[in-house]
N, C-alpha and C. Protein backbone atom coordinates (compact mmCIF):
# COMPACT_ATOMS: atom_id res chain seq x y z
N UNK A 1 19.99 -21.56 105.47
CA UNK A 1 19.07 -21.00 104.51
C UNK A 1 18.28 -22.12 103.85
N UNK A 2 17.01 -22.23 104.01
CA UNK A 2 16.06 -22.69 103.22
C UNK A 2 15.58 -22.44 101.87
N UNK A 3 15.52 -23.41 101.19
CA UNK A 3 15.55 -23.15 100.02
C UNK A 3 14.13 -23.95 99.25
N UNK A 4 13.21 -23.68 98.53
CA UNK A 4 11.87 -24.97 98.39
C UNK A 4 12.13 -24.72 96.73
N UNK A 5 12.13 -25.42 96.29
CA UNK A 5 12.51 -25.84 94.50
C UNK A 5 11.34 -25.95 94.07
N UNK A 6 10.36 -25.17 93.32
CA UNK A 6 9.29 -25.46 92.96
C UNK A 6 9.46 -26.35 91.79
N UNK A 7 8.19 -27.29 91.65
CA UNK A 7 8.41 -28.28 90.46
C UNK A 7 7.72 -27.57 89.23
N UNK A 8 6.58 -26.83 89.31
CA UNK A 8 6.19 -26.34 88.28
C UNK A 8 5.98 -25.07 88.01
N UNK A 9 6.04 -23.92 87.17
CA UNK A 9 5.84 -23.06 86.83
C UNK A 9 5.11 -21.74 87.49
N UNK A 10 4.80 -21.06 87.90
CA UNK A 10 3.89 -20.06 87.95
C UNK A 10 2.82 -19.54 86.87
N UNK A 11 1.70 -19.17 86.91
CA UNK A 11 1.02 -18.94 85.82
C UNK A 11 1.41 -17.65 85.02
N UNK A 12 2.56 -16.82 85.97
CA UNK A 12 3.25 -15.70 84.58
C UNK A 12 4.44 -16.62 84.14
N UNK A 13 4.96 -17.70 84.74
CA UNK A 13 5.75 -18.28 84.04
C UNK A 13 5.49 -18.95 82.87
N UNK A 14 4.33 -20.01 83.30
CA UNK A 14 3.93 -20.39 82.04
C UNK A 14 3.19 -19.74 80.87
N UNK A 15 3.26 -18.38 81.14
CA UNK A 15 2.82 -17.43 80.11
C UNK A 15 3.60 -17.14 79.13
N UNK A 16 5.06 -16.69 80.02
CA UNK A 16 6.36 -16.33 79.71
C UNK A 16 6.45 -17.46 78.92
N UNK A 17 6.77 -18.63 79.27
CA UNK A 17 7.19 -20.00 78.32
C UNK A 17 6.37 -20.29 77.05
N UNK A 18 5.02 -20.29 77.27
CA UNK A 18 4.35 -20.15 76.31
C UNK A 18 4.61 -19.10 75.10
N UNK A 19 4.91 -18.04 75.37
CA UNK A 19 4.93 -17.04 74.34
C UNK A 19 6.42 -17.36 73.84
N UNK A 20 7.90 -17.19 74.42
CA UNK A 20 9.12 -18.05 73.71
C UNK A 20 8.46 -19.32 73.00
N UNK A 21 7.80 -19.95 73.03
CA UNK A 21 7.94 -21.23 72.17
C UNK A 21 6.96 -20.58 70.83
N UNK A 22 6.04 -19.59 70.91
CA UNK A 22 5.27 -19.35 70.03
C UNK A 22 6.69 -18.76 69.13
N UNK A 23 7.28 -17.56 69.64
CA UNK A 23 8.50 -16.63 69.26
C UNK A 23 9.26 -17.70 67.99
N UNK A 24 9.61 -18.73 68.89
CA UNK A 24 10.80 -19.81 68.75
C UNK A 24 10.09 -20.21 67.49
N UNK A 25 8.87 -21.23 67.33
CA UNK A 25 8.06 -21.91 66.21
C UNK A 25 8.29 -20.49 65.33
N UNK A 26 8.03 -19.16 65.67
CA UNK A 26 7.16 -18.62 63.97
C UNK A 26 8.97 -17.96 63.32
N UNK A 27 10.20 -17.79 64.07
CA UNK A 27 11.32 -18.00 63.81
C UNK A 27 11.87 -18.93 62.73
N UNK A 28 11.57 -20.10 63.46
CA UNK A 28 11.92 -21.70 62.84
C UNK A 28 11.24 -21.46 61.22
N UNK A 29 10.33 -21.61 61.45
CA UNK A 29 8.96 -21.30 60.65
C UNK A 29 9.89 -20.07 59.13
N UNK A 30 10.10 -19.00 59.31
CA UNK A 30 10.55 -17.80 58.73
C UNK A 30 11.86 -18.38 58.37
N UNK A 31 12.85 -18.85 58.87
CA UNK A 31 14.24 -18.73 58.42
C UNK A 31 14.25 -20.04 57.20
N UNK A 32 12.97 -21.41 57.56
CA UNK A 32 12.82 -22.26 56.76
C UNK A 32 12.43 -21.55 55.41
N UNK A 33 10.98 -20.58 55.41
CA UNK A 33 10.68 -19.90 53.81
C UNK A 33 12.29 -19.56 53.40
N UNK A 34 12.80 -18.84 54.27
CA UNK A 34 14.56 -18.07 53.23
C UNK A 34 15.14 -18.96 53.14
N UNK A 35 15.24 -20.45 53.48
CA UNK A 35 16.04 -21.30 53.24
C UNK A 35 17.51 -20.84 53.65
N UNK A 36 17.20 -20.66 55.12
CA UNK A 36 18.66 -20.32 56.28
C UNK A 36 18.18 -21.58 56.91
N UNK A 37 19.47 -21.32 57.42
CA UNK A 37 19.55 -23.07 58.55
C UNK A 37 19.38 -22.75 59.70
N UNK A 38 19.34 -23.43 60.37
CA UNK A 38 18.77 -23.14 62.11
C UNK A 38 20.00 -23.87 62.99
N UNK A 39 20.45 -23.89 63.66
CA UNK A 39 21.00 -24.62 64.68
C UNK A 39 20.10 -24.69 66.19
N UNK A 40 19.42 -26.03 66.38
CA UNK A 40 18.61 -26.47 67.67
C UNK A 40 19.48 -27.61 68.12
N UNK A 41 19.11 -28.16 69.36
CA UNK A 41 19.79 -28.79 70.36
C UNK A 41 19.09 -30.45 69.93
N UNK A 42 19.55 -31.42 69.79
CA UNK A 42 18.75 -32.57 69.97
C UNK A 42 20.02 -34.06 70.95
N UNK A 43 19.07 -34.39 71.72
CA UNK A 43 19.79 -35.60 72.71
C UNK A 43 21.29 -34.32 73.48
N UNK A 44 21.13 -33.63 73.88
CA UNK A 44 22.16 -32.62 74.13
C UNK A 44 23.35 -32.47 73.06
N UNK A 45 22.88 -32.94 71.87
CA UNK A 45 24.20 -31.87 71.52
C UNK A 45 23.66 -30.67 70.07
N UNK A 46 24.24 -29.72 69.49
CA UNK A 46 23.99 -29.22 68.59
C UNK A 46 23.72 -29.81 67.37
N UNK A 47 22.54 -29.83 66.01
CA UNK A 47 22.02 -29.92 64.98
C UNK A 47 22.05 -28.41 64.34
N UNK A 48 23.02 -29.10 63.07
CA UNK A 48 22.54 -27.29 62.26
C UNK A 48 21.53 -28.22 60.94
N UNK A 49 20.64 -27.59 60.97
CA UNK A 49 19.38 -27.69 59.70
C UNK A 49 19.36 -26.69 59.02
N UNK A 50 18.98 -27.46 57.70
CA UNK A 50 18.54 -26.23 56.59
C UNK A 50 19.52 -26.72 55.29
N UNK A 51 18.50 -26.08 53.90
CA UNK A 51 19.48 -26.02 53.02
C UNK A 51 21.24 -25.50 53.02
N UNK A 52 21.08 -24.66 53.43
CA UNK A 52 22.62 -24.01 53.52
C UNK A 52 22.97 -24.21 54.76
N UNK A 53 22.94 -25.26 55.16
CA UNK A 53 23.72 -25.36 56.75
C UNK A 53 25.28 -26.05 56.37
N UNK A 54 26.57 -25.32 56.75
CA UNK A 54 27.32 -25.72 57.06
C UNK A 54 27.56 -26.48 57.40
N UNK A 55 28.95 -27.62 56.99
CA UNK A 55 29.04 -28.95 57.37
C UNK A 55 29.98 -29.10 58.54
N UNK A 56 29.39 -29.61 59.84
CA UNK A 56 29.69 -29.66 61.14
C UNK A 56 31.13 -29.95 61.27
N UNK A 57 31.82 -30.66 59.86
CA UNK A 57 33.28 -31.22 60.29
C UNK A 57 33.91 -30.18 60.07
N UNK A 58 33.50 -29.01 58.55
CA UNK A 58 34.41 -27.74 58.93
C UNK A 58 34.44 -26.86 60.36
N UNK A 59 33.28 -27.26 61.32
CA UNK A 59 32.90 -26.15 62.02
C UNK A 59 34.13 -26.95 63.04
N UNK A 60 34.71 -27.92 63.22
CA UNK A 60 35.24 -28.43 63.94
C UNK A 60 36.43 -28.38 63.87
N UNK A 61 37.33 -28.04 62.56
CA UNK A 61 38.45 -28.30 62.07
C UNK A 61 39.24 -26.96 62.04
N UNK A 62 37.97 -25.74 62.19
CA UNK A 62 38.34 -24.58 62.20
C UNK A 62 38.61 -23.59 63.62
N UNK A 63 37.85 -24.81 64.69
CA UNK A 63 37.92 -24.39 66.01
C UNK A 63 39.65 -24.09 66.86
């Protein structure tokens, strides 16, 4: 079975992608006004942001 790995997108893909990141930003965007925290990914591992973000060593101690 042949298999060809495309490297880039399709133009409904990059439609699709485009609109999640708009989704994603006006999210980010909204939970910052309520001053909720977000958890995003940075260098692969989890970041929780925000005023009320939980401190990562309880999240660890409770696992």
């Amino acid at each position: 079975m042949n298999v060809k790995l495309k490297t880039t997108p399709s133009p409904e893909g990059l439609k699709q992608l485009e609109i999640l990141r708009q989704t994603v930003g006006k999210t980010l965007k909204k939970k910052r006004r309520l001053g909720q925290y977000a958890v995003t990914w940075q260098d692969g591992k989890p970041v929780v942001r925000g005023e009320d973000a939980p401190d990562m060593d309880e999240n660890l101690l409770n696992d």
